[in-house]
PDB file of N, CA and C in Angstrom:
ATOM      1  N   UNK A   1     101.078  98.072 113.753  1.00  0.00           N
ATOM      2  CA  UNK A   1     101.946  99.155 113.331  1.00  0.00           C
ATOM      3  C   UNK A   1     101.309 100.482 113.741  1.00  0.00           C
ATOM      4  N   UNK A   2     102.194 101.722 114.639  1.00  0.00           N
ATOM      5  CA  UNK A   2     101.844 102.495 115.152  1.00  0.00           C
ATOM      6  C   UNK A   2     101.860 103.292 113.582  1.00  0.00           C
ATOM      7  N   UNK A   3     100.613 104.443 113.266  1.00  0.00           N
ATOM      8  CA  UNK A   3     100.997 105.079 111.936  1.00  0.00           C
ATOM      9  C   UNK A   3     100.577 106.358 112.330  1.00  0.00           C
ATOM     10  N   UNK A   4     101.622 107.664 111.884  1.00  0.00           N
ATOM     11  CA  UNK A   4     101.140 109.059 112.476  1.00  0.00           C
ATOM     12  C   UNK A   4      99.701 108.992 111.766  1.00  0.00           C
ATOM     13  N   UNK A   5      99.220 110.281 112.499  1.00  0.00           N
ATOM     14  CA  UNK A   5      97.736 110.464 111.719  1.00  0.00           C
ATOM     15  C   UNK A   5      97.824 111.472 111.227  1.00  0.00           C
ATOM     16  N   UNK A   6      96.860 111.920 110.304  1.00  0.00           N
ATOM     17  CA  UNK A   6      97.017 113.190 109.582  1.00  0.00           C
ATOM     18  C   UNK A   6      96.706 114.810 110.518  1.00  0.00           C
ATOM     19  N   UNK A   7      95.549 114.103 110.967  1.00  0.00           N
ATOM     20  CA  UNK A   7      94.333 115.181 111.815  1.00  0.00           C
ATOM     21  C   UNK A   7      94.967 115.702 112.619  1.00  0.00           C
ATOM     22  N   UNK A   8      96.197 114.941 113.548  1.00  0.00           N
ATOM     23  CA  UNK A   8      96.432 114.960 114.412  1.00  0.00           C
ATOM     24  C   UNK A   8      98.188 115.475 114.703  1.00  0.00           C
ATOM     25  N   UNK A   9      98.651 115.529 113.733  1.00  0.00           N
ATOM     26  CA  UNK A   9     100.143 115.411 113.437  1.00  0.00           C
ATOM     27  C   UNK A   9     100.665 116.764 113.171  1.00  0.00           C
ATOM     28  N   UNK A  10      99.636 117.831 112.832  1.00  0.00           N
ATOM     29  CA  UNK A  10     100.501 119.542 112.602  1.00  0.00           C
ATOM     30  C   UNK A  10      99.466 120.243 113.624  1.00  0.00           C
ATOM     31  N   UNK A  11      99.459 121.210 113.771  1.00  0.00           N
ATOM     32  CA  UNK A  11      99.159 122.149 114.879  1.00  0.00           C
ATOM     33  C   UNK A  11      97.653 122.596 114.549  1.00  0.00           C
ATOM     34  N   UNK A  12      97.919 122.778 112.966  1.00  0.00           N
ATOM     35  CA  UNK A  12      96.525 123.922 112.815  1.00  0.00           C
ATOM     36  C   UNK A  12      97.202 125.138 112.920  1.00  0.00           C
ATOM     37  N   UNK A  13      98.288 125.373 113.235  1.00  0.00           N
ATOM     38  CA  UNK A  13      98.231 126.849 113.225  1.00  0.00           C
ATOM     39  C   UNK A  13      99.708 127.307 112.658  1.00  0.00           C
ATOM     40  N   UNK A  14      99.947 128.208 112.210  1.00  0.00           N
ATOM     41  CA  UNK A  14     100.904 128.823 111.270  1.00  0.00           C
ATOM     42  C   UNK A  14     100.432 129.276 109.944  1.00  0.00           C
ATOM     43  N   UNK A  15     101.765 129.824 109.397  1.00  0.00           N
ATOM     44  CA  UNK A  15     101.464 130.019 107.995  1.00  0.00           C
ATOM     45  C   UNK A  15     101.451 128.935 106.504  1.00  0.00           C
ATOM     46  N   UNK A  16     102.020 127.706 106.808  1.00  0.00           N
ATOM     47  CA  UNK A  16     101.710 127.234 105.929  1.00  0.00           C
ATOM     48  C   UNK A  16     100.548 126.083 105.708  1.00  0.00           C
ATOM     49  N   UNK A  17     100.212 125.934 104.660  1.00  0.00           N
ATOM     50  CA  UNK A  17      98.941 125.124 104.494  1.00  0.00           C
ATOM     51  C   UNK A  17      99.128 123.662 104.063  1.00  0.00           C
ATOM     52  N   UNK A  18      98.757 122.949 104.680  1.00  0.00           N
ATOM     53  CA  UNK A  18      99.317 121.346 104.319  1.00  0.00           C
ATOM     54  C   UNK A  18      97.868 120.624 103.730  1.00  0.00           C
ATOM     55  N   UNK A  19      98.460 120.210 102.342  1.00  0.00           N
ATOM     56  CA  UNK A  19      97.090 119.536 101.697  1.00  0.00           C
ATOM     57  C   UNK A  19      97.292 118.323 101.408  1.00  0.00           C
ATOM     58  N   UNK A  20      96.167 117.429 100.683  1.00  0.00           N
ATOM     59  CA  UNK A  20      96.398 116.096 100.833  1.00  0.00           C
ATOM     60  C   UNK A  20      96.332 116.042  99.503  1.00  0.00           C
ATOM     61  N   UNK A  21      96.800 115.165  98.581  1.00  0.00           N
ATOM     62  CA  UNK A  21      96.179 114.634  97.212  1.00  0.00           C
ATOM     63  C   UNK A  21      96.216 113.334  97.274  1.00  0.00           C
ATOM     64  N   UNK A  22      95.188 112.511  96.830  1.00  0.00           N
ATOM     65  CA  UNK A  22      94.955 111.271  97.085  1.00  0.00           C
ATOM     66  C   UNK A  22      95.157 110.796  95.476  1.00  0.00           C
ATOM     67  N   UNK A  23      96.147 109.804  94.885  1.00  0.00           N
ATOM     68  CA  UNK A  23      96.839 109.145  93.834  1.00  0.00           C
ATOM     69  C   UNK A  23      95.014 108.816  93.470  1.00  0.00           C
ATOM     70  N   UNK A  24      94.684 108.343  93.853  1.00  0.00           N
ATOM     71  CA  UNK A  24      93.915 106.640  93.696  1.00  0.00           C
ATOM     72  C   UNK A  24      92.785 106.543  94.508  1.00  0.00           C
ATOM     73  N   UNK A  25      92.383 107.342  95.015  1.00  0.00           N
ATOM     74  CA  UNK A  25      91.402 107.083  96.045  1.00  0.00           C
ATOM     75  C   UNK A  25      90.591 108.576  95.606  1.00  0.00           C
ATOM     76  N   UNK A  26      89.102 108.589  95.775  1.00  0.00           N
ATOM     77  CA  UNK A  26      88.422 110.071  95.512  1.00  0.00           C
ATOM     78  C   UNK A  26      87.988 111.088  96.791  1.00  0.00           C
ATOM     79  N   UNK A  27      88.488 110.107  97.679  1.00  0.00           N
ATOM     80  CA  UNK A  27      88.035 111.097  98.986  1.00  0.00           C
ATOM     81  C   UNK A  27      89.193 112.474  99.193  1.00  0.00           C
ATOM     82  N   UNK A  28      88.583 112.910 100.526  1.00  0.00           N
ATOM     83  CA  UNK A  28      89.361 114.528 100.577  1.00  0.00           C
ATOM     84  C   UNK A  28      89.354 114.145 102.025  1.00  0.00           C
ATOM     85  N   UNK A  29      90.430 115.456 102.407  1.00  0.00           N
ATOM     86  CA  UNK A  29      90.925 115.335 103.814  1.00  0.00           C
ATOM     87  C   UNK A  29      91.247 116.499 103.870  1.00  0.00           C
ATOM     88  N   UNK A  30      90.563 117.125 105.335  1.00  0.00           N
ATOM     89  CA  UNK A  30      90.653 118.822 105.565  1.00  0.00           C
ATOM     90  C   UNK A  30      92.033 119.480 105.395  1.00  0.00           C
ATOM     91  N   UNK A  31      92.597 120.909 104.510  1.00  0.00           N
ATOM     92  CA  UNK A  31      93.385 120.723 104.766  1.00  0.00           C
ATOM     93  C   UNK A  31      94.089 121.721 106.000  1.00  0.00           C
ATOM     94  N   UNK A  32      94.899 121.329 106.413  1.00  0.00           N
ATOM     95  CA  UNK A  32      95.487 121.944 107.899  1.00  0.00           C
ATOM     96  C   UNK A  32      96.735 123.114 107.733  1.00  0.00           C
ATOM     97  N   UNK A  33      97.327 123.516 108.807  1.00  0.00           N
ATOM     98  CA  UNK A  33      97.971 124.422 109.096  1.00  0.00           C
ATOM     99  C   UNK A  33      99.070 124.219 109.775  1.00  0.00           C
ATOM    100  N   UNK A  34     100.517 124.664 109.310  1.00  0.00           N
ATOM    101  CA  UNK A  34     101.762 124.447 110.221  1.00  0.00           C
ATOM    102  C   UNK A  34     102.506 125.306 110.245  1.00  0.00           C
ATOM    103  N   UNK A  35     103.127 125.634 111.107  1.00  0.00           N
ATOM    104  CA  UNK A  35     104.286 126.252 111.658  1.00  0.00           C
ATOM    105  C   UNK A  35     105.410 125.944 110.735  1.00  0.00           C
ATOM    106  N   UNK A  36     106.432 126.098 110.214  1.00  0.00           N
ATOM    107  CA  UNK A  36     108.077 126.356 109.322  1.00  0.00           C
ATOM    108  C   UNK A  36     108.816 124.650 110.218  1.00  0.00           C
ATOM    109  N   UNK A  37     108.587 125.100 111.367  1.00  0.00           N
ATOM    110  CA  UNK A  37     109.606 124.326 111.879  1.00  0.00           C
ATOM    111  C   UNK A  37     108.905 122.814 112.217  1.00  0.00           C
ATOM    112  N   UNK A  38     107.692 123.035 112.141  1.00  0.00           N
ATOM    113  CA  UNK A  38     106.902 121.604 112.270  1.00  0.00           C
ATOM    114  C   UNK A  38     107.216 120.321 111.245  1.00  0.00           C
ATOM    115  N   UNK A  39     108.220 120.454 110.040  1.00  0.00           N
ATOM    116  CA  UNK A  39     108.603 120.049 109.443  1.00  0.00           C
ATOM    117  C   UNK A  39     109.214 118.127 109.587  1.00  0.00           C
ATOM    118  N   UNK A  40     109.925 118.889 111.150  1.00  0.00           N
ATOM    119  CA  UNK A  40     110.060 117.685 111.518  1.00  0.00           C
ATOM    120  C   UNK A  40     108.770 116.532 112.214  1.00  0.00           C
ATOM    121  N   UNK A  41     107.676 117.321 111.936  1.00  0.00           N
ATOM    122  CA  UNK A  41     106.727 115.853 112.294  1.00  0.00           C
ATOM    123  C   UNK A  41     106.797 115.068 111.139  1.00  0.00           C
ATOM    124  N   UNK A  42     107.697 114.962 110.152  1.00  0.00           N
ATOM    125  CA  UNK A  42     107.695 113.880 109.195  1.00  0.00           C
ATOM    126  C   UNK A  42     108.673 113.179 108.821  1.00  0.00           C
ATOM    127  N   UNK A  43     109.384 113.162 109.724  1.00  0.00           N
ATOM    128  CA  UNK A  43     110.381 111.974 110.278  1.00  0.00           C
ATOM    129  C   UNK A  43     110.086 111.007 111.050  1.00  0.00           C
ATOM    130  N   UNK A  44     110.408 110.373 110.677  1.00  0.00           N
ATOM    131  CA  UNK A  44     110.188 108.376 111.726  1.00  0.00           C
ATOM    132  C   UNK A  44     110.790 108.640 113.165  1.00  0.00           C
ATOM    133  N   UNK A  45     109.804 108.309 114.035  1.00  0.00           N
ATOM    134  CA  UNK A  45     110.411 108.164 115.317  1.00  0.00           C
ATOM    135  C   UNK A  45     112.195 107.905 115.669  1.00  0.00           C
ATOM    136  N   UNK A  46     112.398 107.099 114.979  1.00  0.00           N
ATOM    137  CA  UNK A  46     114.182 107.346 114.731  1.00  0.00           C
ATOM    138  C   UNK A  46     114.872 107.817 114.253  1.00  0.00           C
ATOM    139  N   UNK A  47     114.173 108.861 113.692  1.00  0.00           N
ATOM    140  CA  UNK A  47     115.291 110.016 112.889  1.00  0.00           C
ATOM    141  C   UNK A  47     115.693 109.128 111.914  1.00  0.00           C
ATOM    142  N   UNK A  48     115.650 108.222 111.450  1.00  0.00           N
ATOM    143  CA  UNK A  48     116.339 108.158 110.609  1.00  0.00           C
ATOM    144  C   UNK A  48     115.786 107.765 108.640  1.00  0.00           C
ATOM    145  N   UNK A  49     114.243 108.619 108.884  1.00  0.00           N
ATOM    146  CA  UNK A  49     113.866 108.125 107.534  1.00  0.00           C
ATOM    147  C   UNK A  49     112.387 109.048 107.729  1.00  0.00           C
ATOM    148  N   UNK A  50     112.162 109.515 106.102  1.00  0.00           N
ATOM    149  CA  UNK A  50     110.840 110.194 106.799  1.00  0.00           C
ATOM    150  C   UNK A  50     109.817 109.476 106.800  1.00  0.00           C
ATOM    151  N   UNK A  51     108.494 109.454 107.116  1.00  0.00           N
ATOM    152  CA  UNK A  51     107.359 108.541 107.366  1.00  0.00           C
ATOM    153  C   UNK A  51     106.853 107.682 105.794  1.00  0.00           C
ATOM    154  N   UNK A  52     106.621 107.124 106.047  1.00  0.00           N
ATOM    155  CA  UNK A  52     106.401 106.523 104.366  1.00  0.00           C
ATOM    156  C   UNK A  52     104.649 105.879 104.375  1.00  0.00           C
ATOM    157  N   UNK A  53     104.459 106.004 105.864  1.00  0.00           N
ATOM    158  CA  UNK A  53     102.919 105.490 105.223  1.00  0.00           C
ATOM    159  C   UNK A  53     102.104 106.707 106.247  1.00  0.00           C
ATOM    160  N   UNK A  54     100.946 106.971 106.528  1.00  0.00           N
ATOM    161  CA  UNK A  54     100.221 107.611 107.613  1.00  0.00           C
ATOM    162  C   UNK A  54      98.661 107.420 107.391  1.00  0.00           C
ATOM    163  N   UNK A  55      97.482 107.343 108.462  1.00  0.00           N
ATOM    164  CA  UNK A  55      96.214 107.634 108.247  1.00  0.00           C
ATOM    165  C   UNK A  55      95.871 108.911 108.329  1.00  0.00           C
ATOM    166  N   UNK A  56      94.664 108.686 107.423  1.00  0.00           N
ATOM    167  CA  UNK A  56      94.175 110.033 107.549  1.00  0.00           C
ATOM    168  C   UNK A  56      92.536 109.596 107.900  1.00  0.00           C
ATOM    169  N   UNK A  57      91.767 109.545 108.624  1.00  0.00           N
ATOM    170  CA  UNK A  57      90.697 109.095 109.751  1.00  0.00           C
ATOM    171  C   UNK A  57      90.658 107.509 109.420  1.00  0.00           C
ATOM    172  N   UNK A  58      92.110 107.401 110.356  1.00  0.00           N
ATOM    173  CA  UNK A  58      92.292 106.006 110.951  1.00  0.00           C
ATOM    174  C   UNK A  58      92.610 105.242 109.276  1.00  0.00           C
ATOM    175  N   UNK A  59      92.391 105.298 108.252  1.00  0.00           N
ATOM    176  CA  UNK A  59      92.496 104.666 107.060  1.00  0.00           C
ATOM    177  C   UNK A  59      93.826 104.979 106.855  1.00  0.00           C
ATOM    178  N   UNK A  60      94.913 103.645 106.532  1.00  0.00           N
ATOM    179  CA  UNK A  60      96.208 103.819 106.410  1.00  0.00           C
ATOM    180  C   UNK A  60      96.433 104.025 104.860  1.00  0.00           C
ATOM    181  N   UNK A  61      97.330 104.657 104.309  1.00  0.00           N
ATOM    182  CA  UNK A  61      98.073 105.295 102.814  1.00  0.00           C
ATOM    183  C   UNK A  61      99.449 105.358 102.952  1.00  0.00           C
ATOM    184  N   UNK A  62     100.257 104.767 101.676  1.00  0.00           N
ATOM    185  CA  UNK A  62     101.099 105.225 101.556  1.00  0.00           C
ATOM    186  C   UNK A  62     101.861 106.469 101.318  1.00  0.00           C
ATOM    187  N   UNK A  63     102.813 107.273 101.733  1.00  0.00           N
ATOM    188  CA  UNK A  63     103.241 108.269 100.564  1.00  0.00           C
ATOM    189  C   UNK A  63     103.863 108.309  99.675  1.00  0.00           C
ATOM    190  N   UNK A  64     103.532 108.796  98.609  1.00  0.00           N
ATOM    191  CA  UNK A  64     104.312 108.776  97.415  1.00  0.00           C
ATOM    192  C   UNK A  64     105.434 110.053  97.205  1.00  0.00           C
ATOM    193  N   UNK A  65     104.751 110.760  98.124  1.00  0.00           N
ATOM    194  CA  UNK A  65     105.558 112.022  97.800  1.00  0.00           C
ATOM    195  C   UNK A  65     105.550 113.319  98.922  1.00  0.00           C
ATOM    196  N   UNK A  66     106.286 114.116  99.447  1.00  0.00           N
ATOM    197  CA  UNK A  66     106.392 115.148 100.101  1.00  0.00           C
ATOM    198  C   UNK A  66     106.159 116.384  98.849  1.00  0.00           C
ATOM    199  N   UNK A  67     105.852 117.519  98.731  1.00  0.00           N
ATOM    200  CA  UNK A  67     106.248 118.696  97.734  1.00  0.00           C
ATOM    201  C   UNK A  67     106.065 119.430  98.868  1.00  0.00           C
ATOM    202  N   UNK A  68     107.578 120.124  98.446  1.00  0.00           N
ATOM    203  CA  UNK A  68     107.391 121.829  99.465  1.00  0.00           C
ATOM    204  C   UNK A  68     107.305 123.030  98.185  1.00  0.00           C
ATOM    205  N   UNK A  69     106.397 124.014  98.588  1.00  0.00           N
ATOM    206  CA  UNK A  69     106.785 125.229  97.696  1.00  0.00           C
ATOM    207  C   UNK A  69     106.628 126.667  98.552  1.00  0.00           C
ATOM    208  N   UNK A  70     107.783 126.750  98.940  1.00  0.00           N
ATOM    209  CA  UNK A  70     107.991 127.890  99.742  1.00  0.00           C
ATOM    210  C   UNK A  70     107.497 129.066  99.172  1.00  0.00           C
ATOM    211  N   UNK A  71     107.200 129.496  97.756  1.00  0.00           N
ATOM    212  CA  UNK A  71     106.535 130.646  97.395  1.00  0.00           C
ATOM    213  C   UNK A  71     105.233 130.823  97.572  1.00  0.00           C
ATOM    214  N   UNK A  72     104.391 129.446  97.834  1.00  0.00           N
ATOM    215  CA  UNK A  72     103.273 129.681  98.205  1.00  0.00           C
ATOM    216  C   UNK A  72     102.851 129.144  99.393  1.00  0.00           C
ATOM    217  N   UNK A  73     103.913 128.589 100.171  1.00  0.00           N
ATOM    218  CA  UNK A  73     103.708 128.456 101.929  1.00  0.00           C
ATOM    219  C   UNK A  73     102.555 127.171 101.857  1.00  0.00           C
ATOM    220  N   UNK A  74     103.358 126.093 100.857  1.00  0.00           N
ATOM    221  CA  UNK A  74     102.052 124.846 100.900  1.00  0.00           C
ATOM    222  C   UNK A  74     102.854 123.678 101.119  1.00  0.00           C
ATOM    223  N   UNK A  75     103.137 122.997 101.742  1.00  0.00           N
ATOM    224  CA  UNK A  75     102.997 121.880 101.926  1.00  0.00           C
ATOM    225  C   UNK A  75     101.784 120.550 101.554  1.00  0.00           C
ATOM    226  N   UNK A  76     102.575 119.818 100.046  1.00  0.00           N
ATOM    227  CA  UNK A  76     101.727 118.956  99.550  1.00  0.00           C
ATOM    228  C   UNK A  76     102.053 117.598 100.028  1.00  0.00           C
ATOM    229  N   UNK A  77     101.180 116.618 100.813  1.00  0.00           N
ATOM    230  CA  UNK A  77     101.377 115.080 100.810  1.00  0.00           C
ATOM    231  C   UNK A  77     100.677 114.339 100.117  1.00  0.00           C
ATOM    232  N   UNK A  78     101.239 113.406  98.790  1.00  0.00           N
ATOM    233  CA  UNK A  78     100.324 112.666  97.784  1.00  0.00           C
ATOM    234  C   UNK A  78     100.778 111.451  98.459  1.00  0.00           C
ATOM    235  N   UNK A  79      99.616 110.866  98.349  1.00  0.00           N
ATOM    236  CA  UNK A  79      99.291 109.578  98.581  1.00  0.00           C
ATOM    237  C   UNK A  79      98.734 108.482  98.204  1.00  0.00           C
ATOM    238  N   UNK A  80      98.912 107.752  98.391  1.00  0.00           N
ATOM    239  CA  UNK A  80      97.990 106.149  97.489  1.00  0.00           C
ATOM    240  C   UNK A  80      97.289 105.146  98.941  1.00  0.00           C
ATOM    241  N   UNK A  81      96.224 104.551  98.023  1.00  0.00           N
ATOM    242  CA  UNK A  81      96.066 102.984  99.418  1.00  0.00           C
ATOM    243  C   UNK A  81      97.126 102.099  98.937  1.00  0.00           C
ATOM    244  N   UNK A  82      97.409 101.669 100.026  1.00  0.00           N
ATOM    245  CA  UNK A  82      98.329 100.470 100.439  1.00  0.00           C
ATOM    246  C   UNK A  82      97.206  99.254  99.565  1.00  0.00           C
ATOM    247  N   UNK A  83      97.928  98.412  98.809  1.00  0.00           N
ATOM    248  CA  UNK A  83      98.043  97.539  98.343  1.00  0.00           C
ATOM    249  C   UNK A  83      97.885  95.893  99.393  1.00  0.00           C
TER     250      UNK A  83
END
């Protein structure tokens, strides 16, 4: 199974800040930088569903959750290990 990666999947650059929260797990993962419209890197190659699992250095997670909060330009992805 091909799975986006974290590191690798937003630009680094823009105004908003994309962080990780890990459900279940105690590690951390840098957090990065995106552009407004980069939004769509979190859709499934077929458009037709957004990503539901991804690594973050090569270690696969589910997501549990997207949060946007446009007042503070953050983009949150919570996550769990796959079972």
């Amino acid at each position: 199974m091909n799975l986006p990666e974290y590191l690798v999947l937003f630009s680094n650059e823009g105004t908003i800040d994309v962080q990780v929260k890990f459900e279940d797990h105690e590690g951390s993962v840098a957090t990065r930088k995106m552009s407004p419209q980069e939004i769509s890197v979190l859709i499934s190659n077929d458009g037709t569903k957004f990503h539901t699992r991804m690594t973050f250095d090569d270690w696969p997670f589910a997501i549990r959750k997207y949060e946007i909060d446009p007042a503070k330009n953050k983009l949150t992805i919570v996550v769990r290990k796959i079972l």
